[in-house]
Protein backbone atom coordinates (compact mmCIF):
# COMPACT_ATOMS: atom_id res chain seq x y z
CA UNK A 1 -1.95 15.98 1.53
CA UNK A 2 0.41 13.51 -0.16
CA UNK A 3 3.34 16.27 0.69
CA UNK A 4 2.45 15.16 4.67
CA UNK A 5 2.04 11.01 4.19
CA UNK A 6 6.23 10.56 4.98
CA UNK A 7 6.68 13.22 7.12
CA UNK A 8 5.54 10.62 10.19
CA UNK A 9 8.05 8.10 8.68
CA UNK A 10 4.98 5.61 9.18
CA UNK A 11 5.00 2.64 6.30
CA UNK A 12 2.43 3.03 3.43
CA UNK A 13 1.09 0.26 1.42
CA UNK A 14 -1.26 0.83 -1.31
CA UNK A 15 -2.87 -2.00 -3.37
CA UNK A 16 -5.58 -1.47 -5.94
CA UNK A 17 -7.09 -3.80 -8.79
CA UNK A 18 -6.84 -2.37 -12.39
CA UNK A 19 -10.92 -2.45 -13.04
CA UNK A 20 -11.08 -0.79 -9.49
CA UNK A 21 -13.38 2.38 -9.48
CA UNK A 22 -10.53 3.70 -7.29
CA UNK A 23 -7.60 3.04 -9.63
CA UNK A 24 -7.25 6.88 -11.17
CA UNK A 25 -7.04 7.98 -7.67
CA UNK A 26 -4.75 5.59 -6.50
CA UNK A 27 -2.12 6.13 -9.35
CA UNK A 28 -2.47 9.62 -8.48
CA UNK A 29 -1.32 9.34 -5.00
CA UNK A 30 1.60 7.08 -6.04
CA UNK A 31 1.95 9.63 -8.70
CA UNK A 32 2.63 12.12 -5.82
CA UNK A 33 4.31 10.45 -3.14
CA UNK A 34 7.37 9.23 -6.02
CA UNK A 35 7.48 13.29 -6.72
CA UNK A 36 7.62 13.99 -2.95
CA UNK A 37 10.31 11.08 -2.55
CA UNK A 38 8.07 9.36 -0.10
CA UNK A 39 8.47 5.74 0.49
CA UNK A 40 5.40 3.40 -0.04
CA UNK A 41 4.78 0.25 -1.50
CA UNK A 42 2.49 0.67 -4.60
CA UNK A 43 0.48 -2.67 -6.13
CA UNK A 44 -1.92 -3.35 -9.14
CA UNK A 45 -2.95 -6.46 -9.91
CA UNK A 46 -5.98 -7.59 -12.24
CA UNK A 47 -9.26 -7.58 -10.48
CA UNK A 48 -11.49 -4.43 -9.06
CA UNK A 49 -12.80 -4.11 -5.57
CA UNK A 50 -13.83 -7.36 -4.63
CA UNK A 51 -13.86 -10.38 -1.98
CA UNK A 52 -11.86 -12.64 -4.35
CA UNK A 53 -9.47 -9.36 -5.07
CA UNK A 54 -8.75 -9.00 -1.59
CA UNK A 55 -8.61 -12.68 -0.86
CA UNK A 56 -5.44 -12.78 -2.82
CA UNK A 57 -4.14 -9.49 -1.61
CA UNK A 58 -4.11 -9.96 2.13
CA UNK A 59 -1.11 -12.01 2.30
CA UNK A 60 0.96 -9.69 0.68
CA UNK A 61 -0.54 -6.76 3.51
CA UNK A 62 0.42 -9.55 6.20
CA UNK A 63 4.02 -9.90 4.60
CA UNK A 64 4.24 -6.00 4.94
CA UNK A 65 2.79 -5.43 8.26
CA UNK A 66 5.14 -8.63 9.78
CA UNK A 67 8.31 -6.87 8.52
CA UNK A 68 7.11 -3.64 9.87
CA UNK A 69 6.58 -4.52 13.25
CA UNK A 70 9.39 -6.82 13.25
CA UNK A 71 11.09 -3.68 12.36
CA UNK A 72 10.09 -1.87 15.06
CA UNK A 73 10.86 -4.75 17.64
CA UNK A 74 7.79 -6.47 17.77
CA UNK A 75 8.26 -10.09 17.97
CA UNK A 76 6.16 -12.48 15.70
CA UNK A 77 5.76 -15.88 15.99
């Protein structure tokens, strides 16, 4: 389904830790979607699927949702 992910146009972020149980999949998605010429942010950072991983990733998901909606003329303060 990767072929379908930028036919919407919607943003994609994806953000995975390196001892993640998801990782393989994730890299394959990113794998797909830079074939396909689809636009998405792609992160890996040390750490698996954890509290403390996503503690230090959420900023980075607020920093990409603000300039989407701001984007899209959503005003935040």
């Amino acid at each position: 389904m990767a072929d379908k992910l930028g036919a919407n146009g919607l943003p994609l972020i994806i953000d995975c830790g390196v001892d993640d149980f998801l990782l393989e999949i994730n890299r394959e998605v990113h794998r797909r979607l830079v074939y396909n010429l689809t636009p998405h942010d792609y992160t890996e950072r040390p750490g698996s699927h954890t509290w403390e991983y996503w503690q230090n990733a959420l900023p980075y998901h607020m920093l990409f949702f603000q300039k989407v909606l701001q984007a899209n003329g959503v005003s935040i303060p």
